[in-house]
Structures are given as C-alpha cells and as structure tokens.
Protein backbone atom coordinates (compact mmCIF):
# COMPACT_ATOMS: atom_id res chain seq x y z
CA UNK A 1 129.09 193.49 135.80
CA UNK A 2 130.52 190.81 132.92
CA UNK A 3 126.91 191.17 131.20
CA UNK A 4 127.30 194.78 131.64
CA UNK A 5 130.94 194.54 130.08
CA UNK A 6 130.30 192.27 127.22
CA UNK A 7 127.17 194.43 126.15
CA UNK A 8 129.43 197.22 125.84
CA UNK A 9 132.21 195.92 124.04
CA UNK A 10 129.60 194.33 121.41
CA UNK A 11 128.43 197.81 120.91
CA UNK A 12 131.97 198.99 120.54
CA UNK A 13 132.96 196.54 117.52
CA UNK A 14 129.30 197.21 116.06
CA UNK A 15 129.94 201.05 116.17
CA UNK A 16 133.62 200.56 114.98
CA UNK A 17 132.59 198.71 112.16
CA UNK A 18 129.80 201.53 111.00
CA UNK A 19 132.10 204.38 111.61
CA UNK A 20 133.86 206.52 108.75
CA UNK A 21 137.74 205.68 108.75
CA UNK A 22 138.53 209.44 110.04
CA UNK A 23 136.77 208.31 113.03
CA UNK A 24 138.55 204.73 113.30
CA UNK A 25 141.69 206.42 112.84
CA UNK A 26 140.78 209.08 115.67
CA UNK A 27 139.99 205.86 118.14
CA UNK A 28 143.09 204.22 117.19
CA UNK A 29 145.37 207.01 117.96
CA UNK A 30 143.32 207.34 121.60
CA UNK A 31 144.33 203.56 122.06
CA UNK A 32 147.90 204.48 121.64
CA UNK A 33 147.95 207.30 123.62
CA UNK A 34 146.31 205.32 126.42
CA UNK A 35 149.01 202.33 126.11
CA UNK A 36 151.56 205.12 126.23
CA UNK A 37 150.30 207.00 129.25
CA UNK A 38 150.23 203.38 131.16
CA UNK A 39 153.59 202.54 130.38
CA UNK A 40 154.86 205.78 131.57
CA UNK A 41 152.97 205.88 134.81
CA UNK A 42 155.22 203.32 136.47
CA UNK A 43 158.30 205.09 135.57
CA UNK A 44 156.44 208.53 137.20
CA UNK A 45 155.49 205.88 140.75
CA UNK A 46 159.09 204.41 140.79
CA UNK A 47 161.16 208.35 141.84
CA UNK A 48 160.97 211.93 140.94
CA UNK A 49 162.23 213.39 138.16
CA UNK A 50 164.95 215.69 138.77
CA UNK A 51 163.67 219.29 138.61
CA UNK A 52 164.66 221.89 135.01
CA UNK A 53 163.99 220.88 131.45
CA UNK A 54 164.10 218.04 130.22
CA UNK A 55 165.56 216.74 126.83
CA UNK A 56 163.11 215.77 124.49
CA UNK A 57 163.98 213.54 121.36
CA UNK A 58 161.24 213.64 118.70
CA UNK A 59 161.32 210.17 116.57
CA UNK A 60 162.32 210.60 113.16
CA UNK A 61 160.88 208.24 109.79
CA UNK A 62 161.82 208.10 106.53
CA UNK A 63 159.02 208.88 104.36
CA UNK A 64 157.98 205.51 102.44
CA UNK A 65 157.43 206.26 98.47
CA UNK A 66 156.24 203.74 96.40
CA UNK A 67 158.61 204.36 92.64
CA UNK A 68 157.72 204.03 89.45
CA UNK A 69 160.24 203.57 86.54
CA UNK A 70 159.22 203.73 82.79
CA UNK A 71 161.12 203.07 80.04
CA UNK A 72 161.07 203.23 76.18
CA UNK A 73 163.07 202.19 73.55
CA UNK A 74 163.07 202.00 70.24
CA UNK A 75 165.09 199.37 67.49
CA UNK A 76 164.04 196.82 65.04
CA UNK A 77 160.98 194.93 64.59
CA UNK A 78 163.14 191.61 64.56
CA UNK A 79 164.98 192.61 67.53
CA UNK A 80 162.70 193.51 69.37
CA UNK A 81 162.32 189.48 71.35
CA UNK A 82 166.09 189.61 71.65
CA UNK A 83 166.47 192.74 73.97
CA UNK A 84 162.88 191.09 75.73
CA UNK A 85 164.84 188.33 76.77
CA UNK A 86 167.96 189.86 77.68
CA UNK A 87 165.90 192.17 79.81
CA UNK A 88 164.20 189.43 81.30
CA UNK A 89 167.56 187.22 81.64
CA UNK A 90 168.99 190.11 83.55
CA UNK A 91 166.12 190.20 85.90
CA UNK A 92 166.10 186.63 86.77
CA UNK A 93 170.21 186.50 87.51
CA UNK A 94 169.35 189.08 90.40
CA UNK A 95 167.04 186.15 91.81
CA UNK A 96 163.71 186.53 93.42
CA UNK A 97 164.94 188.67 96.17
CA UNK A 98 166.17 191.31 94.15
CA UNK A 99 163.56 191.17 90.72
CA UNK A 100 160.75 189.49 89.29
CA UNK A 101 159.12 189.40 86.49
CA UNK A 102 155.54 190.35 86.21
CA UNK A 103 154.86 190.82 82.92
CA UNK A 104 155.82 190.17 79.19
CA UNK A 105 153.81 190.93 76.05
CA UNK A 106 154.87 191.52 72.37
CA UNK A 107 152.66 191.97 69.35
CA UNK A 108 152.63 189.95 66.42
CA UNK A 109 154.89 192.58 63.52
CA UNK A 110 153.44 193.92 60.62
CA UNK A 111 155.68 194.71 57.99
CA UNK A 112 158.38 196.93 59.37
CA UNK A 113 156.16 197.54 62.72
CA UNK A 114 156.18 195.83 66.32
CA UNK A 115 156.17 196.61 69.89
CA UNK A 116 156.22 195.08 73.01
CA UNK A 117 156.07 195.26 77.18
CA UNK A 118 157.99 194.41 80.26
CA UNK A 119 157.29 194.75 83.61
CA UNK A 120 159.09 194.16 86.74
CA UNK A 121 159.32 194.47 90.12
CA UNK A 122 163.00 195.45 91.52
CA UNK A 123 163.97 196.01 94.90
CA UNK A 124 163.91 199.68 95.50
CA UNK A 125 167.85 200.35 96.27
CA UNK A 126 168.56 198.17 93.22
CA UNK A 127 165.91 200.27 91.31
CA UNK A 128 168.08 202.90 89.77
CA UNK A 129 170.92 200.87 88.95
CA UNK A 130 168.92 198.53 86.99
CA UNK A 131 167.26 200.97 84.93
CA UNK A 132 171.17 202.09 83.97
CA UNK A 133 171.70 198.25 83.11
CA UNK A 134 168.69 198.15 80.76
CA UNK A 135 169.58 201.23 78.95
CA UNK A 136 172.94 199.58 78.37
CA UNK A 137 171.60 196.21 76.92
CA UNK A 138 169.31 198.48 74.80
CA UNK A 139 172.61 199.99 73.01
CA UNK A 140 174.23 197.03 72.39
CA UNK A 141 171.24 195.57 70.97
CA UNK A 142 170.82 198.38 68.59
CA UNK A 143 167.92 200.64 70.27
CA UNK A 144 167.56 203.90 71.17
CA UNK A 145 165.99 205.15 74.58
CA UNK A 146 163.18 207.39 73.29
CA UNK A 147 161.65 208.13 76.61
CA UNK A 148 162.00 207.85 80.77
CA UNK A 149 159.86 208.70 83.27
CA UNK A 150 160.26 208.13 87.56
CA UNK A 151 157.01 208.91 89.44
CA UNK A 152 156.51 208.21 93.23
CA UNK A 153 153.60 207.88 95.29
CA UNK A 154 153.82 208.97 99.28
CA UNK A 155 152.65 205.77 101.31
CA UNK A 156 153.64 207.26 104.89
CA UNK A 157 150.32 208.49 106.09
CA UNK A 158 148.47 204.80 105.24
CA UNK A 159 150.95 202.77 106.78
CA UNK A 160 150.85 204.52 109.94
CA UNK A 161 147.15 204.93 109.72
CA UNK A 162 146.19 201.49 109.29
CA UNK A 163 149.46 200.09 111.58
CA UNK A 164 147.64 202.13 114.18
CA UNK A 165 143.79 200.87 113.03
CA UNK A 166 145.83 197.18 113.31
CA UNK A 167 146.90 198.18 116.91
CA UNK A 168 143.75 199.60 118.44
CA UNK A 169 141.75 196.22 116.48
CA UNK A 170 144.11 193.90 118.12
CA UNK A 171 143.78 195.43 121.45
CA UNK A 172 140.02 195.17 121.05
CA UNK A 173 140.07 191.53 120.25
CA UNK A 174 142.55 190.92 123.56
CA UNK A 175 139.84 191.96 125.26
CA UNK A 176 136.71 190.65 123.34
CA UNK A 177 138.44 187.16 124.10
CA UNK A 178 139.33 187.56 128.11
CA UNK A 179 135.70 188.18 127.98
CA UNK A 180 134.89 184.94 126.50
CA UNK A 181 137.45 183.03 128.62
CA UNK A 182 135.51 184.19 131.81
CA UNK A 183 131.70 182.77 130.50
CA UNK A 184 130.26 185.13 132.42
CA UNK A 185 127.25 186.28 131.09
CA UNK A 186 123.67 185.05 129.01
CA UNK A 187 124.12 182.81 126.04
CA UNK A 188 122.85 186.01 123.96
CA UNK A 189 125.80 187.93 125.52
CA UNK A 190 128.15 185.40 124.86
CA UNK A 191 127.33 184.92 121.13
CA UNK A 192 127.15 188.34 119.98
CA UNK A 193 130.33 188.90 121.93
CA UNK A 194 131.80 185.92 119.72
CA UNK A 195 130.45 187.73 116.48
CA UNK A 196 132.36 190.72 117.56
CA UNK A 197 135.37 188.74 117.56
CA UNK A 198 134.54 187.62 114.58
CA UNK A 199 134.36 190.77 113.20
CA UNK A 200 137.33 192.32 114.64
CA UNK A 201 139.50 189.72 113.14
CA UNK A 202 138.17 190.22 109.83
CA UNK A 203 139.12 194.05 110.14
CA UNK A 204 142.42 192.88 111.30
CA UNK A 205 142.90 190.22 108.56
CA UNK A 206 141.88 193.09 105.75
CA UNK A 207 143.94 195.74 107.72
CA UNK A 208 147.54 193.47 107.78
CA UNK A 209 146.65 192.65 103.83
CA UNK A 210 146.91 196.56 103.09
CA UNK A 211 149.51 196.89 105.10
CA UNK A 212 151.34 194.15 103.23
CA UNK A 213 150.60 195.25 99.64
CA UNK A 214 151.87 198.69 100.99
CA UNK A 215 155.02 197.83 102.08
CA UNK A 216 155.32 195.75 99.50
CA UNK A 217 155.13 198.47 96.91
CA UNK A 218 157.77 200.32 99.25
CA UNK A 219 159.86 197.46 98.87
CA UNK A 220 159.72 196.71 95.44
CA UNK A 221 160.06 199.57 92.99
CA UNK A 222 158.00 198.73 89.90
CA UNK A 223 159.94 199.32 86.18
CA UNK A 224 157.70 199.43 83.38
CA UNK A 225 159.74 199.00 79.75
CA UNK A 226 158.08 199.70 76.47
CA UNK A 227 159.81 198.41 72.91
CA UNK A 228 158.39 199.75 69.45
CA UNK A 229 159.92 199.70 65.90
CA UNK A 230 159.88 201.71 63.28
CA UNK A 231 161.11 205.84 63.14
CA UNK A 232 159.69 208.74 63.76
CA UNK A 233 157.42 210.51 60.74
CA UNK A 234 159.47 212.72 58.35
CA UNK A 235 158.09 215.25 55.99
CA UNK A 236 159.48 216.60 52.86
CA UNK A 237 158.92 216.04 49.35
CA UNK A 238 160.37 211.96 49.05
CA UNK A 239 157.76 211.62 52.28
CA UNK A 240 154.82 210.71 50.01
CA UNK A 241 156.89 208.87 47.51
CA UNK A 242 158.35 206.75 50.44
CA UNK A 243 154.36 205.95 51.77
CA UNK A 244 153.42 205.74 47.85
CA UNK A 245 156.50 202.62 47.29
CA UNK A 246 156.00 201.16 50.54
CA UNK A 247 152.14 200.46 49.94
CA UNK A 248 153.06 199.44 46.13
CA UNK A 249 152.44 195.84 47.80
CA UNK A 250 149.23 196.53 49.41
CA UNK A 251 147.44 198.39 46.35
CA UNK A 252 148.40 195.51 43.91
CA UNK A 253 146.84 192.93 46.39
CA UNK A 254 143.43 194.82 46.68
CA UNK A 255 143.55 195.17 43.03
CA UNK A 256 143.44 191.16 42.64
CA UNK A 257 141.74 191.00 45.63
CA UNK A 258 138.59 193.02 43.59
CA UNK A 259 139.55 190.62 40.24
CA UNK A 260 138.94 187.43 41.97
CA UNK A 261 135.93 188.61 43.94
CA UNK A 262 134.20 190.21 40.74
CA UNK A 263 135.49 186.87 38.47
CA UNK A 264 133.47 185.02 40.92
CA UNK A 265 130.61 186.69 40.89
CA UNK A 266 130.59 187.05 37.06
CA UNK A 267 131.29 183.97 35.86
CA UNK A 268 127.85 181.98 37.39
CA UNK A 269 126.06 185.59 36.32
CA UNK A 270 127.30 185.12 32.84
CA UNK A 271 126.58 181.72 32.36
CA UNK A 272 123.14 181.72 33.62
CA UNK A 273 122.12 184.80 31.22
CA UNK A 274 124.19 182.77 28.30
CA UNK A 275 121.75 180.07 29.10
CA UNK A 276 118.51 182.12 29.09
CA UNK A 277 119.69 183.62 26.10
CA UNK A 278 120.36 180.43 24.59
CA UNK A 279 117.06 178.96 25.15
CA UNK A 280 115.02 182.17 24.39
CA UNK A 281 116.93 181.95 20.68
CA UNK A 282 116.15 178.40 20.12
CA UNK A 283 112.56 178.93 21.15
CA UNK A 284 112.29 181.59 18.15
CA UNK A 285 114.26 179.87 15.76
CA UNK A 286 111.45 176.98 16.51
CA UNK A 287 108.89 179.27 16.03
CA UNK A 288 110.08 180.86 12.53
CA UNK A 289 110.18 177.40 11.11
CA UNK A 290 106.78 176.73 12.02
CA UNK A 291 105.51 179.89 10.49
CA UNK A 292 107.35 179.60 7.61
CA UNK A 293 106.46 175.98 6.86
CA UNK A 294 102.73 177.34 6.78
CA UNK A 295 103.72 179.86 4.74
CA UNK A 296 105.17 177.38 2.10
CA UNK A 297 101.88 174.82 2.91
CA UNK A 298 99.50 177.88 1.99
CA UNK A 299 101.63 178.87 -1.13
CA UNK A 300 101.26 175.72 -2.57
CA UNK A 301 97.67 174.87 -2.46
C-alpha cells in the first residue's frame, strides 16, 4: 500500500511539473476546494442547521495595481545636478521604508544641452504626494514640468493564481515528506519520492519569489523623472540666424581644423618635391657645363 502510495505521488509531482500553468492552476483551486469542504464537514457532523435561507457573505479584495509615475521637466543645463540631488535628498529623508533610490544618470552637457534620469521606488500611498513634492522643487529650481504620465498594471489575477499554485505545492510536499518519514517502501521508491520533494520545493521556492516581486511592485509605486535643457524649436525668420550665430564657433574650428590637417600634409609633400627638383636642376646644370666645355675644347683646336 506505501509502495503503491509513493508511486503515485512521484507521478503526481512528475505530471505537475510537465503540465501547462492553466492546468496547475485548475489543480490548485481543486486543493482548495477540498481543504474547504473538510473544514466544513465537522461543522455539518457537530448539529443541524436551522431550516430557511441562509445569509451568505461573499469576500471582498481590493484589486492590487502595480503604478507607474513619470515625470519630465525641463530647466538649465547647469541646473540640472542641483534639482538631481534635491530630488534624491527628498527621497532619502522619507527613509527606506517610504523611498529608495534606484537609479541616477546624467549626461555629460554640450554647449547649452543636457539631460538626465531618476528613478525611485515610493511607497504606493505616499506615491501621489511625492510626485506633488517634486513638481514643487522643480519650480523653485527654475524648471518647468513638460510632461506626466500614471500607468497601472492589474496584479490581482497572479497573486491569487500563484498564492493558490504555492498552496496546493505546499500541501503536496506535506505529504511527499509523511511519506518519507514512514520508510515504507523499495530504495527506488524512496529516492524518486525524495526527487519529488525536491522538485516541489523548487516550484515553491520560484512560486514565493514571484509572489514577492509582485507584491512588491504593489507596495512600492515606481516614479520615473526625466530632466533635459534647452527650449523647444521656434521658427520664423531670426530661426536660421539664431542656428547660423550659434554654430559661428563650430564652423571656424573645422575651418582650422582642415588648415592644420592640409599644413601637415603639405609641408613633407612640398619639401620632398623641392628636393627632387633641386637635385634634377643641379644634375642639368652639371651636364651643360660638360657640354659646353667640349664645345669650347673643339673650338679651339
């Protein structure tokens, strides 16, 4: 009967671990509604229920959303590490339960350009709130809020899914181990049921990890704030005289930039041809005076 018992629960973790997670979360939800049916058979064995209807009270969850907050603002390029850290300094007065930082980039600035990144991670009441505090830190620093943006993303349906997958894997691993505990059975038996524990606490470890990150992400409201310099384009007719007098700069240094690299160039060029030219000169000079020296020889004999 154990060898009988331990075959099939084997088989149970190896099928549960091959099986789509429609069909896990199927199983799971039997396991519950077993557990439930067992706890109220008791009640049903201990006296009658008085006859006529019976109130019924149907449990009631808040749905869990996962926020997203995204900011933008815009001020000066030399400004921009100022509002960073004051952004950052306001985080880290709520303290770690509250906000933390993730993330914090900014680019190097070129001319009158820069940008840069923040991200946090603020409790979700506090979300909202803190958002109003960044805007305000933004004003008295001098930038504008170009853009916001608040996106959510419905977690209900996991959690519950995989808190019931946890359920029905824990259950199973009760069991796999009260097998065990008996060692009842073949050594074959007894291994493969130890590889089935094996495997059902992996499932559980992976399952209480999603579950984790989920609610985490419930928890903690992440708030995404973008800086960047600079104003937006304008067109008219002083549009292209603006562009032409801001690149004044850049044109005059490609215009040396060109000199220097066509000076060096030239100048071994030149040389070398002044020295062929040099020697090809001498060589004929050379050569006329021979010739005329026989010339003058033949003349005078």
């Amino acid at each position: 009967m154990k060898r009988s018992a331990i075959a099939g629960l084997a088989l149970l973790v190896t099928l549960a671990g091959c099986g789509q997670a429609s069909d896990e979360a199927t199983s799971s939800e039997a396991v519950v509604s077993m557990d439930m049916a067992a706890e109220e058979a008791p009640e049903a064995e201990g006296g009658a229920q008085p006859p006529g209807p019976q109130p019924t009270s149907i449990p009631v969850s808040l749905p869990k959303i996962a926020y997203v907050y995204d900011y933008g603002f815009r001020l000066a390029a030399e400004r921009i590490p100022e509002l960073q850290r004051k952004h950052a300094d306001l985080c880290e007065k709520q303290g770690p339960q509250q906000c933390r930082l993730l993330d914090m980039r900014q680019s190097g600035s070129e001319g009158d350009y820069a940008s840069g990144s923040l991200s946090l991670a603020v409790a979700a009441p506090r979300a909202r709130g803190f958002g109003a505090e960044l805007v305000k830190l933004a004003g008295e620093t001098g930038g504008t809020e170009i853009s916001s943006a608040i996106s959510g993303e419905d977690l209900s349906k996991q959690i519950v899914d995989t808190e019931a997958r946890l359920r029905a894997r824990t259950l199973l691993r009760d069991r796999l181990m009260e097998v065990l505990a008996s060692r009842k059975g073949s050594v074959s038996e007894l291994v493969e049921a130890e590889r089935a524990v094996a495997q059902v606490n992996e499932e559980i470890d992976q399952a209480r990890s999603w579950l984790t990150e989920m609610q985490g992400r419930v928890d903690f409201s992440r708030v995404n704030v973008r800086y960047q310099s600079g104003s937006p384009s304008q067109g008219g007719f002083t549009a292209p005289i603006r562009s032409a007098v801001g690149n004044i700069g850049t044109i005059l240094g490609t215009i040396f930039a060109m000199a220097i690299v066509a000076l060096t160039i030239m100048i071994p060029v030149g040389l070398a041809g002044w020295g062929v030219i040099a020697v090809i000169r001498r060589v004929r000079g050379s050569r006329r005076s021979a010739d005329e020296s026989a010339r003058a020889a033949e003349s005078g004999s």
